[in-house]
N, C-alpha and C. Protein backbone atom coordinates (compact mmCIF):
# COMPACT_ATOMS: atom_id res chain seq x y z
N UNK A 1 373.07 187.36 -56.33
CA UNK A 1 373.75 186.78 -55.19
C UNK A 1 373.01 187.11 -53.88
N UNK A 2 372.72 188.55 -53.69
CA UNK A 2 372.01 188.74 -52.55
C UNK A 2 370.45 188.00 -52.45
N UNK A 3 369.60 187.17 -52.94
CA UNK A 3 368.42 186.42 -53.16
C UNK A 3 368.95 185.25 -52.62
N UNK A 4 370.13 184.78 -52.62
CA UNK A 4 370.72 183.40 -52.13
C UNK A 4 370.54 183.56 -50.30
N UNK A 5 370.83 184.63 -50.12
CA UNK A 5 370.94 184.43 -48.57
C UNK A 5 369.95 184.16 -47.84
N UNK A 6 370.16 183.08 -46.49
CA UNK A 6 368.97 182.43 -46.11
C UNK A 6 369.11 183.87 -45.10
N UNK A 7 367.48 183.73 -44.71
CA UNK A 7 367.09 184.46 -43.10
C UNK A 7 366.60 183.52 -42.06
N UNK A 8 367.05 184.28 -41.33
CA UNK A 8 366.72 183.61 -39.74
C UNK A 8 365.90 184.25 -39.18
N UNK A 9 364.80 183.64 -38.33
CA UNK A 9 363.86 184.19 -37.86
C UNK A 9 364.39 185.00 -36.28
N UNK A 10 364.66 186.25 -36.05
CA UNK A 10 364.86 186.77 -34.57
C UNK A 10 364.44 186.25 -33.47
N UNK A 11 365.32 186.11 -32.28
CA UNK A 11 364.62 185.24 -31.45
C UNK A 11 365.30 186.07 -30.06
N UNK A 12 364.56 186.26 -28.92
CA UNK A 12 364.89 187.15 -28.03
C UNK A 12 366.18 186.51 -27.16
N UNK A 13 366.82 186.76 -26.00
CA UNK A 13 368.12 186.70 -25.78
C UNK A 13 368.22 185.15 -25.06
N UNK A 14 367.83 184.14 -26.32
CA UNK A 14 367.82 182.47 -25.01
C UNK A 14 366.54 181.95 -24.64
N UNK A 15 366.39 183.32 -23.96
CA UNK A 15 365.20 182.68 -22.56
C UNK A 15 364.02 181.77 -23.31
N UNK A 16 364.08 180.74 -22.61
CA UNK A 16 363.15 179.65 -23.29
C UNK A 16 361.76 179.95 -22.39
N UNK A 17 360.41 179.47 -22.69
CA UNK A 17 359.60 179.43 -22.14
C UNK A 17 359.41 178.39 -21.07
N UNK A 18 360.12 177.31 -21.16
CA UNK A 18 360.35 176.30 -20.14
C UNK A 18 361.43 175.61 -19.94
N UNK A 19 362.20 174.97 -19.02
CA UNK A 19 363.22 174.31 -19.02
C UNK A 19 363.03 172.97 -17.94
N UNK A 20 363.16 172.06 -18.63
CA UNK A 20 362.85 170.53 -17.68
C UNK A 20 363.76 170.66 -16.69
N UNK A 21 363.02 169.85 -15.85
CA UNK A 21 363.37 169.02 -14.70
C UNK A 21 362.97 167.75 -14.34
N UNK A 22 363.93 167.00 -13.42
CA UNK A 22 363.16 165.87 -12.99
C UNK A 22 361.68 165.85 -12.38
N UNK A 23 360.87 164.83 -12.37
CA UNK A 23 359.43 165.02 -11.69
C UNK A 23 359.49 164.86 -10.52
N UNK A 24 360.70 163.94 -9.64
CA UNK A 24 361.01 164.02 -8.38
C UNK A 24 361.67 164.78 -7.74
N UNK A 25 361.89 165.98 -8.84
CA UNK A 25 362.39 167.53 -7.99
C UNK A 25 361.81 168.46 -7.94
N UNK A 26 360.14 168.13 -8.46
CA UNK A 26 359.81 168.96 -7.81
C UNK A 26 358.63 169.50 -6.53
N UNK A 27 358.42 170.23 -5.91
CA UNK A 27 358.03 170.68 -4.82
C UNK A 27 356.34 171.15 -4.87
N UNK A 28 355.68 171.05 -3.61
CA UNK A 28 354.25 171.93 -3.23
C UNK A 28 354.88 173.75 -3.80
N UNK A 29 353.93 173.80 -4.67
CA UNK A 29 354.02 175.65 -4.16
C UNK A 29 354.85 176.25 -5.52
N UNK A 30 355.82 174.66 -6.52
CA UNK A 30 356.84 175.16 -7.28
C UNK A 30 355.65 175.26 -8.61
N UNK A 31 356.09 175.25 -9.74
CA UNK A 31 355.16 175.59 -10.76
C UNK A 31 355.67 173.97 -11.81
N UNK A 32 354.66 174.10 -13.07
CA UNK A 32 354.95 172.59 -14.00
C UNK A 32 353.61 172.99 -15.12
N UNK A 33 354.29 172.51 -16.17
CA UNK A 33 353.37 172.96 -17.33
C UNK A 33 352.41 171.63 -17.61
N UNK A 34 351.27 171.73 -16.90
CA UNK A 34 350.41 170.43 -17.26
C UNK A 34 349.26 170.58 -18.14
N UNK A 35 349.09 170.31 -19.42
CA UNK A 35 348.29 169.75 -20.29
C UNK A 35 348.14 171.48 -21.26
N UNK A 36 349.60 171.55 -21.77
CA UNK A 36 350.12 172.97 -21.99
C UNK A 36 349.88 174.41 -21.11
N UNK A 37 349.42 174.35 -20.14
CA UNK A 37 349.44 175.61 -19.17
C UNK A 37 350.42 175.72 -18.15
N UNK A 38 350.40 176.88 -17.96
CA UNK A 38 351.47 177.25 -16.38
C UNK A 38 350.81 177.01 -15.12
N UNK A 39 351.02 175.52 -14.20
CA UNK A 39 350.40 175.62 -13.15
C UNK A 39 351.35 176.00 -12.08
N UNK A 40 350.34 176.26 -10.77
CA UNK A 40 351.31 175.69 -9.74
C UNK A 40 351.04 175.08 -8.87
N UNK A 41 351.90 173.95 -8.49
CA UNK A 41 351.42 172.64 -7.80
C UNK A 41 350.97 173.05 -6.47
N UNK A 42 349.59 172.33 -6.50
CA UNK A 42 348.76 172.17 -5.02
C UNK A 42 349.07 171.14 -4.30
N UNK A 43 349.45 169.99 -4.76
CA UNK A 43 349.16 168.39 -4.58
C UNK A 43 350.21 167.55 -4.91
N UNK A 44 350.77 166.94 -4.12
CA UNK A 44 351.85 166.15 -4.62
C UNK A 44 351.88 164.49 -4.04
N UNK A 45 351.69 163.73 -4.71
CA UNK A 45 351.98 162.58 -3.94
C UNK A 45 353.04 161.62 -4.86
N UNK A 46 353.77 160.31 -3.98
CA UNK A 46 354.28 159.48 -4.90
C UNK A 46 353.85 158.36 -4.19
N UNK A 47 353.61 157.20 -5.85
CA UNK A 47 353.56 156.04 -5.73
C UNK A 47 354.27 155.28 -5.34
N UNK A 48 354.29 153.98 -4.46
CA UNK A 48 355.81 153.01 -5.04
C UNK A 48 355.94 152.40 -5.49
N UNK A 49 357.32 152.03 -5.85
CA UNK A 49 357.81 151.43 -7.22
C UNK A 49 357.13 149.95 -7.41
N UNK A 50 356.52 150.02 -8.85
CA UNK A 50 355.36 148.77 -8.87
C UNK A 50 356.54 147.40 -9.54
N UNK A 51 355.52 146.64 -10.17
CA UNK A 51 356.52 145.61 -10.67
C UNK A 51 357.46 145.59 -11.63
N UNK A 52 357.28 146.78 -12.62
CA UNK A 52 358.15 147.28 -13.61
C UNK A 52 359.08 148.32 -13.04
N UNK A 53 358.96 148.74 -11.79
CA UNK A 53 360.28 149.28 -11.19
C UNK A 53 360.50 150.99 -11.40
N UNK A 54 359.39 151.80 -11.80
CA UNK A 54 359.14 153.12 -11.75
C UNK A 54 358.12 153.49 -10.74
N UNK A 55 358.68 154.56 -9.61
CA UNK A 55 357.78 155.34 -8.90
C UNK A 55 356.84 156.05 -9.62
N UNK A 56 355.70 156.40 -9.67
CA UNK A 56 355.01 157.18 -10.19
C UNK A 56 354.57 158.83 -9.43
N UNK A 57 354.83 159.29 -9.75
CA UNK A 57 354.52 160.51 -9.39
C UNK A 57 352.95 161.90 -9.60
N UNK A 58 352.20 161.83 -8.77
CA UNK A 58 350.74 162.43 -9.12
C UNK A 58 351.01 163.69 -8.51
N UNK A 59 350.97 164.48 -9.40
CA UNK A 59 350.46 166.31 -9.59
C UNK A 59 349.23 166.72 -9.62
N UNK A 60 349.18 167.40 -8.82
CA UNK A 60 347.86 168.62 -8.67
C UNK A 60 348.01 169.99 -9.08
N UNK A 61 347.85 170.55 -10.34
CA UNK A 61 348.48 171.65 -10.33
C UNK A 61 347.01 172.66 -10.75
N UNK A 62 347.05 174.23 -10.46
CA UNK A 62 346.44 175.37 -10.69
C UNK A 62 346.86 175.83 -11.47
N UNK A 63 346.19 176.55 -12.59
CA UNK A 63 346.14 176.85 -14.15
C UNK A 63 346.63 178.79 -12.88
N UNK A 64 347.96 179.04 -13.46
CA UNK A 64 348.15 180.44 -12.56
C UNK A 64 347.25 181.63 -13.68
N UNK A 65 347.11 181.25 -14.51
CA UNK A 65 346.18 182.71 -15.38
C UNK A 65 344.53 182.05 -15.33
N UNK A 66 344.49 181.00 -15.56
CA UNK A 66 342.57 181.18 -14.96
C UNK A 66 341.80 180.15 -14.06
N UNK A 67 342.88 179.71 -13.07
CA UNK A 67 342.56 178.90 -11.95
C UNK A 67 342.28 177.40 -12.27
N UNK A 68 342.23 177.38 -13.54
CA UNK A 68 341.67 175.66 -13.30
C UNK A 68 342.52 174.96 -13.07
N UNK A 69 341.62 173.80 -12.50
CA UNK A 69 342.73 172.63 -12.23
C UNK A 69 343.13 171.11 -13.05
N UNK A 70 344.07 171.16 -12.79
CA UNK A 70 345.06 170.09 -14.03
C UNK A 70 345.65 168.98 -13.31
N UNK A 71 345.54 167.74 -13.40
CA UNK A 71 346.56 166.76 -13.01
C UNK A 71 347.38 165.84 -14.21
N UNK A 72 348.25 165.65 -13.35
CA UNK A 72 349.25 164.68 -14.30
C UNK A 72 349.78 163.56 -13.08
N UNK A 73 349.99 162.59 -13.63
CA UNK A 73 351.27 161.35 -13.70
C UNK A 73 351.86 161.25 -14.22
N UNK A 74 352.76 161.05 -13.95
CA UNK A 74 354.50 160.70 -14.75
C UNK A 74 355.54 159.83 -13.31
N UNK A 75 356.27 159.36 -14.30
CA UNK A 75 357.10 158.46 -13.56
C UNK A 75 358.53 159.37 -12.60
N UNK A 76 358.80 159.13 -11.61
CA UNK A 76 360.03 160.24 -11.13
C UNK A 76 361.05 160.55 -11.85
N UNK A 77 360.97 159.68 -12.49
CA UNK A 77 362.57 159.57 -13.25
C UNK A 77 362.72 160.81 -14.35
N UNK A 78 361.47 160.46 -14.91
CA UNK A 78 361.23 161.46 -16.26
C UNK A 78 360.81 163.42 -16.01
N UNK A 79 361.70 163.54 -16.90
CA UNK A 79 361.72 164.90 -16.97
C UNK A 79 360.49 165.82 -17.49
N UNK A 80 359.69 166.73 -16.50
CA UNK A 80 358.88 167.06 -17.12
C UNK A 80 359.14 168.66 -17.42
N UNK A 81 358.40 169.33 -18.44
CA UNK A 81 358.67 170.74 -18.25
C UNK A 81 357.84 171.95 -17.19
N UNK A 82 359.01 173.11 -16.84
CA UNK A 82 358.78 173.63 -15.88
C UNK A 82 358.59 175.45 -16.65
N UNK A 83 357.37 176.16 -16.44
CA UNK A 83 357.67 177.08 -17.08
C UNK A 83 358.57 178.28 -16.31
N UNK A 84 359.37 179.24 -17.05
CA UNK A 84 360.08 180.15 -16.65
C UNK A 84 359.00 181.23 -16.43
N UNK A 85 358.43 182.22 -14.44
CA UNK A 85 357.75 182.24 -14.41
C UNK A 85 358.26 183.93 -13.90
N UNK A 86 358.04 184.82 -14.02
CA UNK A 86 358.66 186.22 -13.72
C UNK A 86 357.73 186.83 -13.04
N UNK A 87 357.70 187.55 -12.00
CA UNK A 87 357.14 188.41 -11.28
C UNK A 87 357.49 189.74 -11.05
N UNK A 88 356.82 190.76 -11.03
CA UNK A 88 357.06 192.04 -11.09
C UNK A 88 356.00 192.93 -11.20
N UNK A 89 356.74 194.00 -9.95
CA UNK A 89 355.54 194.82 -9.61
C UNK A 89 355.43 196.22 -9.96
N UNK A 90 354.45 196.45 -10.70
CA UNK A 90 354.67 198.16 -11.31
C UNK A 90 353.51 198.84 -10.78
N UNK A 91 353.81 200.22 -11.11
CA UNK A 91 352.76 201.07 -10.39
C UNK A 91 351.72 201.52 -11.33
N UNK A 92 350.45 201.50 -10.73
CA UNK A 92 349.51 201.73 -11.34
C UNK A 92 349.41 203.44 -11.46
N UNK A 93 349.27 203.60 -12.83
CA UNK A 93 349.13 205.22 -13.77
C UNK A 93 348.08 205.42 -14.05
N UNK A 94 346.91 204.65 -14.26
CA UNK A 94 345.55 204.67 -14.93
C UNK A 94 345.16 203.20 -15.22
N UNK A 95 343.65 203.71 -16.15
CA UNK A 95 342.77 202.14 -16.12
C UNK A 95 342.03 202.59 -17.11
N UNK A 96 342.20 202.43 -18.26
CA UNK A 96 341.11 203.13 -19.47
C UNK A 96 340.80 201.25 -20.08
N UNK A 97 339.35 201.30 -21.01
CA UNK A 97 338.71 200.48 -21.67
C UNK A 97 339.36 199.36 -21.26
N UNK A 98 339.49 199.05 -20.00
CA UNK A 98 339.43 197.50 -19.35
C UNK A 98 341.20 196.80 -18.92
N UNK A 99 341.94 197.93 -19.18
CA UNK A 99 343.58 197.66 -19.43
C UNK A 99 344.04 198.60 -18.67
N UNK A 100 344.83 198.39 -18.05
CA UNK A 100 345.70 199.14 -16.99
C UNK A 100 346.75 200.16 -17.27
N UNK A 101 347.23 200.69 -17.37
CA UNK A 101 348.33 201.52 -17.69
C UNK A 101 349.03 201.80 -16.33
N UNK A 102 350.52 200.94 -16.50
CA UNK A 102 351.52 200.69 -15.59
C UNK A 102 352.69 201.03 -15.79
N UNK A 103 353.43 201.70 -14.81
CA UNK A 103 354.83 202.20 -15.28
C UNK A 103 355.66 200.91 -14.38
N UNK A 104 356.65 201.05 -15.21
CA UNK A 104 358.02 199.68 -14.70
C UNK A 104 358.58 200.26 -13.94
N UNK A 105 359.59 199.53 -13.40
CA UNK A 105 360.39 200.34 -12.64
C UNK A 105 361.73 200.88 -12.98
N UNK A 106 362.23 201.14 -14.72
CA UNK A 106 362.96 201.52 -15.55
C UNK A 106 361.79 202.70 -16.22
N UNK A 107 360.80 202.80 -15.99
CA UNK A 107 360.27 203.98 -16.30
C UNK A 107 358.84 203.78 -17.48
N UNK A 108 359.28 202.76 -18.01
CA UNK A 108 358.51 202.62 -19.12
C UNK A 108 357.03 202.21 -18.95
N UNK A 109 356.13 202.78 -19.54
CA UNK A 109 354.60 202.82 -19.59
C UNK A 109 354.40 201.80 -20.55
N UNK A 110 353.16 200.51 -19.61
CA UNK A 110 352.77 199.29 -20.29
C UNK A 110 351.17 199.44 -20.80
N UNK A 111 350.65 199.74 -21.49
CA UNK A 111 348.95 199.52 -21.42
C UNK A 111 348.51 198.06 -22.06
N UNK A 112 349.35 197.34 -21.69
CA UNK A 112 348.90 195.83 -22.49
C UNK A 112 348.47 194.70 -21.57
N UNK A 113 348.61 195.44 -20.27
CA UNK A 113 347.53 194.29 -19.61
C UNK A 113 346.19 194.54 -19.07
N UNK A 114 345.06 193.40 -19.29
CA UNK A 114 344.14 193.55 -18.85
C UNK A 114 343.67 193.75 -17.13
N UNK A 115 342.93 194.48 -17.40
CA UNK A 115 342.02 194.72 -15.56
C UNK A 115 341.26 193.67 -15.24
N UNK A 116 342.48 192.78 -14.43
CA UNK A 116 341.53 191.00 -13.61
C UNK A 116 339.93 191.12 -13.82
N UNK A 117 339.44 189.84 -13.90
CA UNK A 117 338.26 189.76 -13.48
C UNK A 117 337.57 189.45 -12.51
N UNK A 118 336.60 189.90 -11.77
CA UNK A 118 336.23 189.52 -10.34
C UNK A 118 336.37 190.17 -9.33
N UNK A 119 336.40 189.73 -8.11
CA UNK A 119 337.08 190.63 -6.84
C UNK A 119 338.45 191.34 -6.76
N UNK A 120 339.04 190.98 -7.39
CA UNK A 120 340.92 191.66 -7.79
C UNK A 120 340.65 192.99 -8.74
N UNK A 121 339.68 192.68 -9.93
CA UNK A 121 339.68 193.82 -10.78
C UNK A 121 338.58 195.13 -10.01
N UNK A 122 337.94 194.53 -9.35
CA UNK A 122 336.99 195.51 -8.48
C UNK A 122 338.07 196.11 -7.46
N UNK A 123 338.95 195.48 -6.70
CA UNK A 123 339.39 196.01 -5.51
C UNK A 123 340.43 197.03 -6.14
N UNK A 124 341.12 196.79 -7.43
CA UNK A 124 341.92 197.73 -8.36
C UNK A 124 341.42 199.10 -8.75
N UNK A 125 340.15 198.84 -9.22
CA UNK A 125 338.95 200.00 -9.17
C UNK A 125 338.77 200.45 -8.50
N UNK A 126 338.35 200.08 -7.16
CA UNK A 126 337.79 200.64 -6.52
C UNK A 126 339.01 201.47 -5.37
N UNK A 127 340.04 201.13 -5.32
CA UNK A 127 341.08 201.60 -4.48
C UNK A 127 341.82 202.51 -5.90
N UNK A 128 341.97 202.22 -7.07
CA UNK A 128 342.65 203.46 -7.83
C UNK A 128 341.48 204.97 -7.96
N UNK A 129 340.61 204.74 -8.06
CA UNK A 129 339.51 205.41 -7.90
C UNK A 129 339.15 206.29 -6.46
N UNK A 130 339.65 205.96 -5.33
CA UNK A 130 339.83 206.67 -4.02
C UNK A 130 341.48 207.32 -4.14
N UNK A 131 342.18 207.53 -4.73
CA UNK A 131 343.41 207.80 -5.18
C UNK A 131 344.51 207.63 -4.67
N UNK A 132 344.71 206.12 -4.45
CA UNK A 132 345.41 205.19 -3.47
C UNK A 132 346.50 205.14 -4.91
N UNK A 133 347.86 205.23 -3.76
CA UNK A 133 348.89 204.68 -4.90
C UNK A 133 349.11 203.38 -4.82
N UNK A 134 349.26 202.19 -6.24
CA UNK A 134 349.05 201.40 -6.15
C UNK A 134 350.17 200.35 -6.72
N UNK A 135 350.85 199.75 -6.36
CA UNK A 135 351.60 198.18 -7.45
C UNK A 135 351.37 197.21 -7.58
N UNK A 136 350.83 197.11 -8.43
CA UNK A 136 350.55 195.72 -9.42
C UNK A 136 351.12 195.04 -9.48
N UNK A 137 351.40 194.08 -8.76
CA UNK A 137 351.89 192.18 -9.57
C UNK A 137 351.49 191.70 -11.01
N UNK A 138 352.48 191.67 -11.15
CA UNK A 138 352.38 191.13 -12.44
C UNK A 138 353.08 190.08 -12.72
N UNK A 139 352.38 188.85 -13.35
CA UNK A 139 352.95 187.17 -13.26
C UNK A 139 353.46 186.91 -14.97
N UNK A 140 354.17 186.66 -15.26
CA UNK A 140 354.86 186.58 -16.58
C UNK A 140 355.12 184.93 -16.76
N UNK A 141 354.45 184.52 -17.95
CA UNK A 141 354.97 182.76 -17.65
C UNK A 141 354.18 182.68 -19.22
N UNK A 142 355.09 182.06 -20.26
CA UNK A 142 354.96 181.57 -21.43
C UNK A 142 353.87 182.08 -22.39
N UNK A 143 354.08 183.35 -22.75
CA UNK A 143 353.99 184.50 -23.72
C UNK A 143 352.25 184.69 -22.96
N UNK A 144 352.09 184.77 -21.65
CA UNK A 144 350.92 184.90 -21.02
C UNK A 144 351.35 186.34 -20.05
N UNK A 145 350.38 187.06 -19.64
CA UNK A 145 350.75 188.51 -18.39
C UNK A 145 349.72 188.01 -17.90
N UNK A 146 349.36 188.68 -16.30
CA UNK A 146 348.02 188.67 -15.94
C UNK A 146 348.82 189.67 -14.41
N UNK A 147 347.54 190.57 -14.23
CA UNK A 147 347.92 191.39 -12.64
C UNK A 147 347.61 189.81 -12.00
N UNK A 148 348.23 189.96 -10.81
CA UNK A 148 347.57 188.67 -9.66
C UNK A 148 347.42 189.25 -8.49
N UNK A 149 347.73 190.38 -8.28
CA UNK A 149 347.43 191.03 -6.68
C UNK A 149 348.12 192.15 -6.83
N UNK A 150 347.41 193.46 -5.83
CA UNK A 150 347.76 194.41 -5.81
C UNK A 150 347.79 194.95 -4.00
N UNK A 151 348.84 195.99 -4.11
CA UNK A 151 349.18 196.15 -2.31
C UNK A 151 349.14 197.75 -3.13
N UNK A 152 348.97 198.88 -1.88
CA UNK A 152 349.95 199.92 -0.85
C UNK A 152 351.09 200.18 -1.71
N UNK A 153 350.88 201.38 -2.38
CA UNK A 153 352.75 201.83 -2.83
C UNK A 153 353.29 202.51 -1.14
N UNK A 154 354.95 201.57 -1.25
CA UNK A 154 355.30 202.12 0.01
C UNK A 154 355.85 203.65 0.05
N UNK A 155 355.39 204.51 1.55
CA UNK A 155 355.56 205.91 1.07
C UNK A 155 356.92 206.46 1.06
């Protein structure tokens, strides 16, 4: 009898990785998942309504984990998806083999994100290394992390 029972795969509390919206709601500056990535819109323009009677709508959006850029069209009407995008800033504890080690602000020690590449991961270095206290931004958006900027822990 116990071999009969189906399982279900665990699934965390809801939170979806994206949730639609209309394409005419949304904004410069808001975010939109174009050509499966998390952007956020640079560029927005709309068409008008042609002879079949849909506005068209043109996106410019920035890839938020490795800058590139993405466009889309879609009509206003239609719903496109928007990713669920979390921000949060923890303090920097250390920096071993290329990964950061960050405490939350519930206490808990992260070593699972990587040390940016470029001018961000240098200025992280080079200011944890003068023994500056430091918090990390950290951008959370569809099973992706990335630091995106770091400030000044306030004293």
């Amino acid at each position: 009898m116990a071999e009969d029972q189906e399982e279900f795969a665990s699934a965390d509390a809801g939170a979806s990785k994206t949730y639609p919206a209309q394409c005419s709601s949304l904004r410069k500056n808001g975010f939109m998942v174009i050509k499966d990535r998390p952007c956020k819109i640079v560029e927005m323009s709309t068409s008008k309504t042609g002879k079949h009677g849909h506005a068209k709508v043109h996106i410019v959006g920035i890839d938020i984990f490795n800058g590139k850029k993405y466009e889309d069209l879609s009509p206003s009407t239609h719903n496109v998806d928007v990713p669920n995008v979390k921000r949060q800033d923890m303090q920097l504890i250390g920096i071993q083999d290329g990964f950061l080690s960050l405490m939350t602000e519930g206490g808990d020690v992260r070593e699972d994100i990587r040390l940016p590449e470029g001018d961000l991961g240098k200025e992280i270095q080079e200011r944890f290394e003068k023994e500056e206290q430091l918090l990390v931004t950290v951008l959370a958006a569809m099973d992706e992390e990335a630091a995106i900027a770091v400030k000044s822990m306030p004293k």
